[in-house]
ModelCIF file with pLDDT and N, C-alpha, C, O atoms, coordinates in Angstrom:
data_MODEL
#
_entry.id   MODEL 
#
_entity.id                         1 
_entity.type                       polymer 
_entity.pdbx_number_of_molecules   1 
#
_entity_poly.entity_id                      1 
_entity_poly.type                           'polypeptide(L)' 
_entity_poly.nstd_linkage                   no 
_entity_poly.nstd_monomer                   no 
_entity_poly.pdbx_seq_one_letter_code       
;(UNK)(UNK)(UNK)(UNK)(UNK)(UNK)(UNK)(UNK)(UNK)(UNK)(UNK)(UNK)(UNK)(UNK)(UNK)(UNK)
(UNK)(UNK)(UNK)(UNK)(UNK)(UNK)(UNK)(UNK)(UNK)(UNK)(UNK)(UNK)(UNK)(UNK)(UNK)(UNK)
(UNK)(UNK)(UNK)(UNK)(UNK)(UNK)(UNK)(UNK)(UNK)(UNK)(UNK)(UNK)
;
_entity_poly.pdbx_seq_one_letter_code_can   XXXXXXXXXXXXXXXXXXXXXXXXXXXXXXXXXXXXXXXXXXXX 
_entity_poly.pdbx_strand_id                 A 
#
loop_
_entity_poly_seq.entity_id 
_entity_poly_seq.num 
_entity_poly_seq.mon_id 
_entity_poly_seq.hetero 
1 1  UNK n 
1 2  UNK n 
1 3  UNK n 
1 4  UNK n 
1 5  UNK n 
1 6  UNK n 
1 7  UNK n 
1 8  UNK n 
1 9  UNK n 
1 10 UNK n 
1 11 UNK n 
1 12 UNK n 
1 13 UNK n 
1 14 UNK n 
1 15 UNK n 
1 16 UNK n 
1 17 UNK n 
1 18 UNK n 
1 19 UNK n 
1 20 UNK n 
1 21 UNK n 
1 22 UNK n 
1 23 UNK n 
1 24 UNK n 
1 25 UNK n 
1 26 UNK n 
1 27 UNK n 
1 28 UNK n 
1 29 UNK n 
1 30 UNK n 
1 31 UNK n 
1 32 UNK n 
1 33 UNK n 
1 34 UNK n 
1 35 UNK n 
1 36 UNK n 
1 37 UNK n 
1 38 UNK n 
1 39 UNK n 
1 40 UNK n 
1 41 UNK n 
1 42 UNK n 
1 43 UNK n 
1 44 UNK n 
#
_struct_asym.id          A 
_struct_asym.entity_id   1 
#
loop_
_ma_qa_metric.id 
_ma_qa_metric.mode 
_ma_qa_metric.name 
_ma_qa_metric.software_group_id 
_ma_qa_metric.type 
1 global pLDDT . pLDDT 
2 local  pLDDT . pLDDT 
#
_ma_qa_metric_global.metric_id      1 
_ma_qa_metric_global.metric_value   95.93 
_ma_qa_metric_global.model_id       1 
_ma_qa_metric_global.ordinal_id     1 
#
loop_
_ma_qa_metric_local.label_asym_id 
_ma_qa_metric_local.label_comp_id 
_ma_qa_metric_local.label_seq_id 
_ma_qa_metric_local.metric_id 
_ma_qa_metric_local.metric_value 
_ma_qa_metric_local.model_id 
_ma_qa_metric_local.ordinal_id 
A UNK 1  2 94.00 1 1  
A UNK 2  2 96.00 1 2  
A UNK 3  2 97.00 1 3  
A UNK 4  2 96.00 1 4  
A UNK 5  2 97.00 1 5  
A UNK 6  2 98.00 1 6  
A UNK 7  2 98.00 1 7  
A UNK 8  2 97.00 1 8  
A UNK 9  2 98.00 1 9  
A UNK 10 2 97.00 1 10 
A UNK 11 2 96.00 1 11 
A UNK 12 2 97.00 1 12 
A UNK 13 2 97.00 1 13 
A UNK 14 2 96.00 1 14 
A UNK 15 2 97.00 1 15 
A UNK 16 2 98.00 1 16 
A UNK 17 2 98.00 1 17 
A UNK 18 2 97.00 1 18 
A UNK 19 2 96.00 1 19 
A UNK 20 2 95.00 1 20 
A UNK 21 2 94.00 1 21 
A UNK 22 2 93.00 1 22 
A UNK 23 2 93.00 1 23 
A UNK 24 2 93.00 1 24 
A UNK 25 2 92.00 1 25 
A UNK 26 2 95.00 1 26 
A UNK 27 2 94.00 1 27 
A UNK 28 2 94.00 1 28 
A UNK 29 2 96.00 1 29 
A UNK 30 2 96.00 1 30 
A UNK 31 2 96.00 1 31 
A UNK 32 2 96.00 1 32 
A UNK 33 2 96.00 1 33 
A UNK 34 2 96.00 1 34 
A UNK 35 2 96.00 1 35 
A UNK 36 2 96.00 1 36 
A UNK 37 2 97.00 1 37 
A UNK 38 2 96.00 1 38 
A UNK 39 2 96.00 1 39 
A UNK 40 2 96.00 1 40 
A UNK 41 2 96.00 1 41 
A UNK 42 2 96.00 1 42 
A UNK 43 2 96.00 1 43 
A UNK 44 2 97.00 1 44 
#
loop_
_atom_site.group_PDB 
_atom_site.id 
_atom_site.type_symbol 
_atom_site.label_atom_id 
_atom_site.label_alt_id 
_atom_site.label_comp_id 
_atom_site.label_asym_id 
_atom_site.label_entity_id 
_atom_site.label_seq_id 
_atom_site.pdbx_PDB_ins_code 
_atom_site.Cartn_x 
_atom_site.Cartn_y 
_atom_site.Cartn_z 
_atom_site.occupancy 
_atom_site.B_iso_or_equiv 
_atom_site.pdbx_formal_charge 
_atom_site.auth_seq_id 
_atom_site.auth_comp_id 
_atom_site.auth_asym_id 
_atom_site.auth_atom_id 
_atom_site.pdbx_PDB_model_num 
ATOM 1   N N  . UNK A 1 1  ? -12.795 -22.862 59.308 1.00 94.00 ? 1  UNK A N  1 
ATOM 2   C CA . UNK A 1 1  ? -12.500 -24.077 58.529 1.00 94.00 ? 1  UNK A CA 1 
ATOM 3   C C  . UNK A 1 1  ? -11.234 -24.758 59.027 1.00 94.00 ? 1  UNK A C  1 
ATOM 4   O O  . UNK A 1 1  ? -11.359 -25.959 59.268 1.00 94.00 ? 1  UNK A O  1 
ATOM 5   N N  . UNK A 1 2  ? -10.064 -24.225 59.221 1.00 96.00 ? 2  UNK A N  1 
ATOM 6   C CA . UNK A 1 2  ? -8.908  -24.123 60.056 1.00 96.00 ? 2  UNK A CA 1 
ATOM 7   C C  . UNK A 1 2  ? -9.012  -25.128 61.068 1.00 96.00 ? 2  UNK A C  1 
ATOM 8   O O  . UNK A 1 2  ? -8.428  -26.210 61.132 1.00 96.00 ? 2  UNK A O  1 
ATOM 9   N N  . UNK A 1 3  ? -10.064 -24.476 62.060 1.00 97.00 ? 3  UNK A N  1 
ATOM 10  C CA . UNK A 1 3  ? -9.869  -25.107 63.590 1.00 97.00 ? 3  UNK A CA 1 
ATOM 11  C C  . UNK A 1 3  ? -10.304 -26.193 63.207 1.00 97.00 ? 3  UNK A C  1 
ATOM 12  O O  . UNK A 1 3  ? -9.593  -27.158 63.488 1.00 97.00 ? 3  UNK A O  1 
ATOM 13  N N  . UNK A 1 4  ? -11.703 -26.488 62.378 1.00 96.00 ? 4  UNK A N  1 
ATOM 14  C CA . UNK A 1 4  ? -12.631 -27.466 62.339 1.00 96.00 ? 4  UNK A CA 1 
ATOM 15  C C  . UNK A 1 4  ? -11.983 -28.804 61.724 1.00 96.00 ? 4  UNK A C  1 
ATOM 16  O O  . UNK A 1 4  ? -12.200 -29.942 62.141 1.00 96.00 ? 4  UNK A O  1 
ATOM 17  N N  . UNK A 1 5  ? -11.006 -28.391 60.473 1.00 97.00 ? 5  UNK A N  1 
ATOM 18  C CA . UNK A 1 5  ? -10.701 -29.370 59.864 1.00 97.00 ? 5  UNK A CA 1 
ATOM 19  C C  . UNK A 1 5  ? -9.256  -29.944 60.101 1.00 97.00 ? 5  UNK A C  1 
ATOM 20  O O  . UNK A 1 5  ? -8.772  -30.912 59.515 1.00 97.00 ? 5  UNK A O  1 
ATOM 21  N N  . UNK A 1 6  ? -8.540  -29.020 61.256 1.00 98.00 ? 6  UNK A N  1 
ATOM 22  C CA . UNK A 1 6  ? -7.021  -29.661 61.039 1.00 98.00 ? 6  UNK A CA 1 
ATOM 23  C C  . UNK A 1 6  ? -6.209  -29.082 63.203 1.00 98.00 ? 6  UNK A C  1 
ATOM 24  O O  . UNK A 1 6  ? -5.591  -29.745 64.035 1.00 98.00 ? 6  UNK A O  1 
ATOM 25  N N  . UNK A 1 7  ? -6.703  -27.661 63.197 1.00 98.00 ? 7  UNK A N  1 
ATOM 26  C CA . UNK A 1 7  ? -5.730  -27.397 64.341 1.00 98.00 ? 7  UNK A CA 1 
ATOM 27  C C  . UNK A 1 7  ? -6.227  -27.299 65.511 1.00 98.00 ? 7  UNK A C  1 
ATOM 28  O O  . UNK A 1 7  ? -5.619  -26.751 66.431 1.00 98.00 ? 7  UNK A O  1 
ATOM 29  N N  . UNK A 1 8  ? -7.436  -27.833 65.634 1.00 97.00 ? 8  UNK A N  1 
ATOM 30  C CA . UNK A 1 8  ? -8.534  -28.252 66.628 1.00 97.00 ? 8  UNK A CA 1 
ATOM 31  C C  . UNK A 1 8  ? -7.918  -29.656 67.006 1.00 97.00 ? 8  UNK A C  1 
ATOM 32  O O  . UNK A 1 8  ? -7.803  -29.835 68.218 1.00 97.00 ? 8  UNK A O  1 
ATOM 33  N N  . UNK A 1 9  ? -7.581  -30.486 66.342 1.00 98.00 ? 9  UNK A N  1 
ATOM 34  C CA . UNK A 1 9  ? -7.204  -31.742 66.203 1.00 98.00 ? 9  UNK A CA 1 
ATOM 35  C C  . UNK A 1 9  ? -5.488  -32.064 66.770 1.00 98.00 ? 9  UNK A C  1 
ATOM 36  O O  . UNK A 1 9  ? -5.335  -33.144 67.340 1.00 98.00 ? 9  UNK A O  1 
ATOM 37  N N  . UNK A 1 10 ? -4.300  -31.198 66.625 1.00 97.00 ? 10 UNK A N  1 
ATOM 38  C CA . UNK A 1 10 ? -2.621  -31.342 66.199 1.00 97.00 ? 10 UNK A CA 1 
ATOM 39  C C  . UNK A 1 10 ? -3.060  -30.585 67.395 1.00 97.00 ? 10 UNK A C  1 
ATOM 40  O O  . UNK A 1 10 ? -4.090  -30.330 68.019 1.00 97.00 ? 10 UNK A O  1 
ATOM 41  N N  . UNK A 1 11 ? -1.355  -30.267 67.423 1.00 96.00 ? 11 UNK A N  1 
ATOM 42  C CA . UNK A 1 11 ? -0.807  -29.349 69.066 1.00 96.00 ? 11 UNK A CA 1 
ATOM 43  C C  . UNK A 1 11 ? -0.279  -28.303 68.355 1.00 96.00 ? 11 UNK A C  1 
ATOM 44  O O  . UNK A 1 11 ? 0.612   -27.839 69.067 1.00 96.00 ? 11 UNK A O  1 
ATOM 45  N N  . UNK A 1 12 ? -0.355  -27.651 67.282 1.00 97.00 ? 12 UNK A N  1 
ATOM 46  C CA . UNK A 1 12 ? 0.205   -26.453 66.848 1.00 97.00 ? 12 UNK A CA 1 
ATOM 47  C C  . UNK A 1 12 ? -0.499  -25.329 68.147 1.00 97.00 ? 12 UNK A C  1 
ATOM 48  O O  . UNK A 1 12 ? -1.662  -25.100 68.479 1.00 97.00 ? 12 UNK A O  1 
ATOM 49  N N  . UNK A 1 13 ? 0.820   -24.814 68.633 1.00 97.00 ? 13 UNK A N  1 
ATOM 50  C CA . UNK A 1 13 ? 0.844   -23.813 69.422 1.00 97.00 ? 13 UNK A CA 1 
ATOM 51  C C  . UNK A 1 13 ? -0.284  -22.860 68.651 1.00 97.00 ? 13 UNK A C  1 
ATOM 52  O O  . UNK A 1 13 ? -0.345  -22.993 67.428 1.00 97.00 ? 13 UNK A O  1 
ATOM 53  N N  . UNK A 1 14 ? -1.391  -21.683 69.438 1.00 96.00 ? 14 UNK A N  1 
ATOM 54  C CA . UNK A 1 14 ? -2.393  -21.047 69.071 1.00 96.00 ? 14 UNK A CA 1 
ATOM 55  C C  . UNK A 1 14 ? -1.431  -19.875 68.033 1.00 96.00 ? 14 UNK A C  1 
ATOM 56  O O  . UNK A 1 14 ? -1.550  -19.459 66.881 1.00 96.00 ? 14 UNK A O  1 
ATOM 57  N N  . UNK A 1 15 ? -0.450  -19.643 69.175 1.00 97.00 ? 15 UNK A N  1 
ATOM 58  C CA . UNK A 1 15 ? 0.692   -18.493 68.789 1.00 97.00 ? 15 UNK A CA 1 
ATOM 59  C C  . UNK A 1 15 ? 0.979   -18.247 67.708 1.00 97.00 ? 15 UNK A C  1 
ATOM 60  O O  . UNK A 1 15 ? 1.067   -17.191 67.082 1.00 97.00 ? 15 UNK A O  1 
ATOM 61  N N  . UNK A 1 16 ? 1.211   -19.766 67.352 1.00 98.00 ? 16 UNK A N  1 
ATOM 62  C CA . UNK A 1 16 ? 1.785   -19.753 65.413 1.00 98.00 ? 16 UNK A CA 1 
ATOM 63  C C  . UNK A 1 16 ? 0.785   -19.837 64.648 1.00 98.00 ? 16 UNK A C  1 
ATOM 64  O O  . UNK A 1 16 ? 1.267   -19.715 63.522 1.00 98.00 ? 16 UNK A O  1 
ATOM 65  N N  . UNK A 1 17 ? -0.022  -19.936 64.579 1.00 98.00 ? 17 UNK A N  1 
ATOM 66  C CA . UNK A 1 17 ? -0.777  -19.620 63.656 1.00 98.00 ? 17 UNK A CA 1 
ATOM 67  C C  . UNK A 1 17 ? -1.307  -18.478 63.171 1.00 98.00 ? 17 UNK A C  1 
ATOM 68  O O  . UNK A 1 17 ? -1.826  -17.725 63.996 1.00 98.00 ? 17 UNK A O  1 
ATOM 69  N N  . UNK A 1 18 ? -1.304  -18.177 62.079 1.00 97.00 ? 18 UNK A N  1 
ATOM 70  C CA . UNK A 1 18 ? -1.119  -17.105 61.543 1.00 97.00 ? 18 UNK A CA 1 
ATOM 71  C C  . UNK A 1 18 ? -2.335  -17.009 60.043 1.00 97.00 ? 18 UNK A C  1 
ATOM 72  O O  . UNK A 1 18 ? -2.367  -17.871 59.165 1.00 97.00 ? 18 UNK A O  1 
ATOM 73  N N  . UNK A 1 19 ? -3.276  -15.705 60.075 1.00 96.00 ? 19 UNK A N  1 
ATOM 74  C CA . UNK A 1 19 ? -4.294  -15.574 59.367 1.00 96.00 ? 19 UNK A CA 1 
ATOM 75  C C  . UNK A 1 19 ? -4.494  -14.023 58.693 1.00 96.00 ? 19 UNK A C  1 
ATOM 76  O O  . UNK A 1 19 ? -4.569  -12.970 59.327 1.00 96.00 ? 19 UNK A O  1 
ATOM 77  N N  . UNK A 1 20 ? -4.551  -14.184 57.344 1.00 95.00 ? 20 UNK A N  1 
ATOM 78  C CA . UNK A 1 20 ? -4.636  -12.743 57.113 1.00 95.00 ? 20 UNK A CA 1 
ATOM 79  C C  . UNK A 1 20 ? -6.069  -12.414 57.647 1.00 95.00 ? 20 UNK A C  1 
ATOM 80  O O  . UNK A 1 20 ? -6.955  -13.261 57.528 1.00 95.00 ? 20 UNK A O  1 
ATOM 81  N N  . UNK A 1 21 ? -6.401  -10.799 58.430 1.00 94.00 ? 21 UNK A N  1 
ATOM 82  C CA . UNK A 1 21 ? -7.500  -10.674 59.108 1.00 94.00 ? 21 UNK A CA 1 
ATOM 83  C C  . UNK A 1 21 ? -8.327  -10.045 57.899 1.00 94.00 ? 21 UNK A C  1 
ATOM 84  O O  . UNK A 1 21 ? -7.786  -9.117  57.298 1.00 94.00 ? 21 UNK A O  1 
ATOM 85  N N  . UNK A 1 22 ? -9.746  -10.518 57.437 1.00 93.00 ? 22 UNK A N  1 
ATOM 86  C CA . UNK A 1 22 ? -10.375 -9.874  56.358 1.00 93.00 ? 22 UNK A CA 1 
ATOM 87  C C  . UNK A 1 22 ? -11.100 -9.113  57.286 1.00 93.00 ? 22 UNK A C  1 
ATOM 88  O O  . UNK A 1 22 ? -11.696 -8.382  56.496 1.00 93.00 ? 22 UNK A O  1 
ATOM 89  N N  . UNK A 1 23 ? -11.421 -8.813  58.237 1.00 93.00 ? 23 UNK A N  1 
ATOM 90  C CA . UNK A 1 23 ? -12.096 -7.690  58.954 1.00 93.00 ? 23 UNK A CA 1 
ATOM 91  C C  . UNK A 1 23 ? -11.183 -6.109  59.534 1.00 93.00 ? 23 UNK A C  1 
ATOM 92  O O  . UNK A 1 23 ? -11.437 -5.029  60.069 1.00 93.00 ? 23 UNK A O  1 
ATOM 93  N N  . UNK A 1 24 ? -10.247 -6.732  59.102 1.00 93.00 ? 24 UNK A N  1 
ATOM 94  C CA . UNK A 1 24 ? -8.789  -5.392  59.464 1.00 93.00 ? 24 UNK A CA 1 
ATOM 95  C C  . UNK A 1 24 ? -9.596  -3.383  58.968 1.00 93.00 ? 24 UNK A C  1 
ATOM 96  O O  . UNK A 1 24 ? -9.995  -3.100  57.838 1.00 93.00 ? 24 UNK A O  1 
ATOM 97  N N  . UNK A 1 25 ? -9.599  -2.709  59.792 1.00 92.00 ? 25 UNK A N  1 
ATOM 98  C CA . UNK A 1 25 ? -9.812  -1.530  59.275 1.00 92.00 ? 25 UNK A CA 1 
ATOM 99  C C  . UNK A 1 25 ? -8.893  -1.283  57.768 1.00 92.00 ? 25 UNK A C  1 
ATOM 100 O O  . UNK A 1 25 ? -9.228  -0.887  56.652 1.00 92.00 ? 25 UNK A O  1 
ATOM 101 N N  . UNK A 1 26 ? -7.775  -1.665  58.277 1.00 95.00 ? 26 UNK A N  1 
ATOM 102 C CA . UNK A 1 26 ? -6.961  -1.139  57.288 1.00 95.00 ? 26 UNK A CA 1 
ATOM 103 C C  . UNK A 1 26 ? -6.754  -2.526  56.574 1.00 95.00 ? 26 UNK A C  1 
ATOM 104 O O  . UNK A 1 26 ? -6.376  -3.480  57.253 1.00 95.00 ? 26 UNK A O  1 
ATOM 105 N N  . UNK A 1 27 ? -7.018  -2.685  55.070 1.00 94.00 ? 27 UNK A N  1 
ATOM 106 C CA . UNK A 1 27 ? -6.089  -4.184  54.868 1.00 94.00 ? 27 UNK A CA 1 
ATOM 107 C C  . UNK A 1 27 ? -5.359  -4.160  53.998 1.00 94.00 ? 27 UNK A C  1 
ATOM 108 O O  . UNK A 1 27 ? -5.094  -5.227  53.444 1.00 94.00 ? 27 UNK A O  1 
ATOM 109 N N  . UNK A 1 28 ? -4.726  -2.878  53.520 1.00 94.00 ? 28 UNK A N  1 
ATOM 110 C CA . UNK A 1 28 ? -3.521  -3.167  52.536 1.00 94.00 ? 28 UNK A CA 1 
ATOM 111 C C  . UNK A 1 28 ? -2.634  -2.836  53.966 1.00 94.00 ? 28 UNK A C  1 
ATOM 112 O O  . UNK A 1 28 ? -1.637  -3.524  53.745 1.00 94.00 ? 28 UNK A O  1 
ATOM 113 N N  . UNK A 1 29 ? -2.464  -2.373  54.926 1.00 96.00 ? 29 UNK A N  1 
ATOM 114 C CA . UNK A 1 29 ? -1.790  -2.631  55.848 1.00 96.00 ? 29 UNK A CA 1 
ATOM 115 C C  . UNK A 1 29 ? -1.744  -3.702  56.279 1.00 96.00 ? 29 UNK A C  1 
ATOM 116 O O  . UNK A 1 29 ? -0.680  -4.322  56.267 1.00 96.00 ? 29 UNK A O  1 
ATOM 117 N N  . UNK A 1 30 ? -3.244  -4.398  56.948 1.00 96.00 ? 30 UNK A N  1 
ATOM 118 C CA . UNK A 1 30 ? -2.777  -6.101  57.050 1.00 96.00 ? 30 UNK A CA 1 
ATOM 119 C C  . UNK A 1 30 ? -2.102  -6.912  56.255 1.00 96.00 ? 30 UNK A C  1 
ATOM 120 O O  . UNK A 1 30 ? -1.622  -7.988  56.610 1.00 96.00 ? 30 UNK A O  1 
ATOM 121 N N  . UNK A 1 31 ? -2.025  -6.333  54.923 1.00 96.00 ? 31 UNK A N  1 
ATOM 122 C CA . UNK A 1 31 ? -1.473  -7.420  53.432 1.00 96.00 ? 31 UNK A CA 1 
ATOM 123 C C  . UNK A 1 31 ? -0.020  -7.232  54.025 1.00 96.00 ? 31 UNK A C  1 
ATOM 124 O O  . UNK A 1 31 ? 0.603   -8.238  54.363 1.00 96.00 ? 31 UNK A O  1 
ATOM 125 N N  . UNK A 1 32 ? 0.491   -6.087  54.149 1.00 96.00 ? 32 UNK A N  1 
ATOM 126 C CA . UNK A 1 32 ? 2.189   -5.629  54.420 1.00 96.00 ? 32 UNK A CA 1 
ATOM 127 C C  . UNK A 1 32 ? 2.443   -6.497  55.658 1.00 96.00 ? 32 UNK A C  1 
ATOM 128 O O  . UNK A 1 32 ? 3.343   -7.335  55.607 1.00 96.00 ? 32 UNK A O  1 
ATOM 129 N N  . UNK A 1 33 ? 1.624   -6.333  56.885 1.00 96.00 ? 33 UNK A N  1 
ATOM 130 C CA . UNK A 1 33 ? 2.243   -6.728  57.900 1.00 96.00 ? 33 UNK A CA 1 
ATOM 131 C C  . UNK A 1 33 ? 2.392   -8.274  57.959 1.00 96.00 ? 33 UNK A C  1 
ATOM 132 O O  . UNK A 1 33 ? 3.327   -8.868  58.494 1.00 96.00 ? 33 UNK A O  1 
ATOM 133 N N  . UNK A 1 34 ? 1.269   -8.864  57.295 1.00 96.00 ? 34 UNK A N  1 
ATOM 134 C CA . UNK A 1 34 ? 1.928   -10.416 56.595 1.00 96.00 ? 34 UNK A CA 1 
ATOM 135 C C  . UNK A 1 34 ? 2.304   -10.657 56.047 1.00 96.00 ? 34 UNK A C  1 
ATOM 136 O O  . UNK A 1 34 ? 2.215   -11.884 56.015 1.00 96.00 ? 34 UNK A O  1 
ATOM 137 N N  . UNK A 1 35 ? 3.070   -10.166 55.053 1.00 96.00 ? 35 UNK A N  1 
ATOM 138 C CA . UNK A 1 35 ? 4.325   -9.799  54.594 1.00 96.00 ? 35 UNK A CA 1 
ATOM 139 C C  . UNK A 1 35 ? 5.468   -10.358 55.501 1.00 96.00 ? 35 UNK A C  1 
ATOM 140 O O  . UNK A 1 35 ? 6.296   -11.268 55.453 1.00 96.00 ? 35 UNK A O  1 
ATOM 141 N N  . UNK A 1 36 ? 5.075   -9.297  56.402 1.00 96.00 ? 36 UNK A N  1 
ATOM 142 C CA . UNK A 1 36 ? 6.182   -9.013  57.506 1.00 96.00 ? 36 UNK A CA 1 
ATOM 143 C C  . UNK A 1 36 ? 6.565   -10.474 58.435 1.00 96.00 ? 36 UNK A C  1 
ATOM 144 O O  . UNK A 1 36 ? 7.594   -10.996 58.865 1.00 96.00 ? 36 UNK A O  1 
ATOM 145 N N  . UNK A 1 37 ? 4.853   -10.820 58.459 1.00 97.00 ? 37 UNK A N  1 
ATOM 146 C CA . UNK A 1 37 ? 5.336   -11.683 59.295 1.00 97.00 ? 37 UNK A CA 1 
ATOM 147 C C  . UNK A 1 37 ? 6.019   -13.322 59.031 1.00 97.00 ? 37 UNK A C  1 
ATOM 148 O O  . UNK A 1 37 ? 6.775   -14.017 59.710 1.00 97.00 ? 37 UNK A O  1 
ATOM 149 N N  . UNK A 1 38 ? 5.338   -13.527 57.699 1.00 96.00 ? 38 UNK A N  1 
ATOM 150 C CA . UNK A 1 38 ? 6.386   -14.638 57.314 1.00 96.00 ? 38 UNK A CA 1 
ATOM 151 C C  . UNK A 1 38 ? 7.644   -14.311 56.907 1.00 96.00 ? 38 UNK A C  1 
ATOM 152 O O  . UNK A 1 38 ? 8.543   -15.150 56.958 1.00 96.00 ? 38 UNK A O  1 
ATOM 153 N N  . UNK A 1 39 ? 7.843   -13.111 56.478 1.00 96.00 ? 39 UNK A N  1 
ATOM 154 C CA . UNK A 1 39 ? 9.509   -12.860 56.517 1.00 96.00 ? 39 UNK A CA 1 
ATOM 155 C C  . UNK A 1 39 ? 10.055  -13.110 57.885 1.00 96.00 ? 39 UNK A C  1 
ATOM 156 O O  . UNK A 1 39 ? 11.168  -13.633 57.946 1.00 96.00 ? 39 UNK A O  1 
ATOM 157 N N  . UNK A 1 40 ? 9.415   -12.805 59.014 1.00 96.00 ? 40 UNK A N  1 
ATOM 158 C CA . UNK A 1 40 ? 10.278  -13.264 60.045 1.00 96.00 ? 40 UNK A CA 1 
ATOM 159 C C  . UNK A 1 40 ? 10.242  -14.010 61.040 1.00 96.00 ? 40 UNK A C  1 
ATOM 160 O O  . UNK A 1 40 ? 10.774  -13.850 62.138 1.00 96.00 ? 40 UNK A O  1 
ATOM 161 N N  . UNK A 1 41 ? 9.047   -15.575 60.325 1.00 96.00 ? 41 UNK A N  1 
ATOM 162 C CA . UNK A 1 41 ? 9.374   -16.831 60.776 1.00 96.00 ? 41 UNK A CA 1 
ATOM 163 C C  . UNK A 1 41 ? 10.197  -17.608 59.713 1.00 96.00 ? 41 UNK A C  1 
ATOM 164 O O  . UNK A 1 41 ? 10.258  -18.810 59.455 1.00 96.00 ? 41 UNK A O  1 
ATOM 165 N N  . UNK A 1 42 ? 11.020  -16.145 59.001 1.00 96.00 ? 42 UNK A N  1 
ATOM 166 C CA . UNK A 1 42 ? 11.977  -17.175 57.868 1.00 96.00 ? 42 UNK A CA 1 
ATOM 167 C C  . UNK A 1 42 ? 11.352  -18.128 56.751 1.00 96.00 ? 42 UNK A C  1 
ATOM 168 O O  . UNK A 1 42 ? 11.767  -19.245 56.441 1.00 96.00 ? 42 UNK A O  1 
ATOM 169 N N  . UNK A 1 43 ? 10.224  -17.417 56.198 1.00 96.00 ? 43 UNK A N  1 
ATOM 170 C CA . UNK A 1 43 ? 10.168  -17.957 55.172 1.00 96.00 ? 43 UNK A CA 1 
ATOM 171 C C  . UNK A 1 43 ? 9.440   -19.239 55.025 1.00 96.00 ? 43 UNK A C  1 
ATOM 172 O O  . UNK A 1 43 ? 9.908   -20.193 55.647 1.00 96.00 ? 43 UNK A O  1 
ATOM 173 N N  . UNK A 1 44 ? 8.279   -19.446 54.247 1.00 97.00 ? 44 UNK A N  1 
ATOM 174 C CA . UNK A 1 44 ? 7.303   -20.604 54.490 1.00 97.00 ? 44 UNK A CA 1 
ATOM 175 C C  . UNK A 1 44 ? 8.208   -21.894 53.485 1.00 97.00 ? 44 UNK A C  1 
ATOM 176 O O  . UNK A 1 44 ? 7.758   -23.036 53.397 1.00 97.00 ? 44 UNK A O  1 
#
């Protein structure tokens, strides 16, 4: 929905973008590590 409706379109680097994975083996680990990771692009 993402690509289709908005970053298919802009120049947002692929890099930054950022998606919780619902296919993750583990996903209360994926929940933490995005956590993690907007803590350390400082905060949305």
């Amino acid at each position: 929905f993402m690509h289709k409706n908005l970053f298919d379109h802009i120049n947002i680097p692929e890099e930054n973008i950022n998606f919780l994975n619902g296919n993750a083996k583990d996903l209360e680990q994926e929940c933490a590590d995005y956590e993690n990771r907007i803590k350390e692009a400082g905060g949305i």
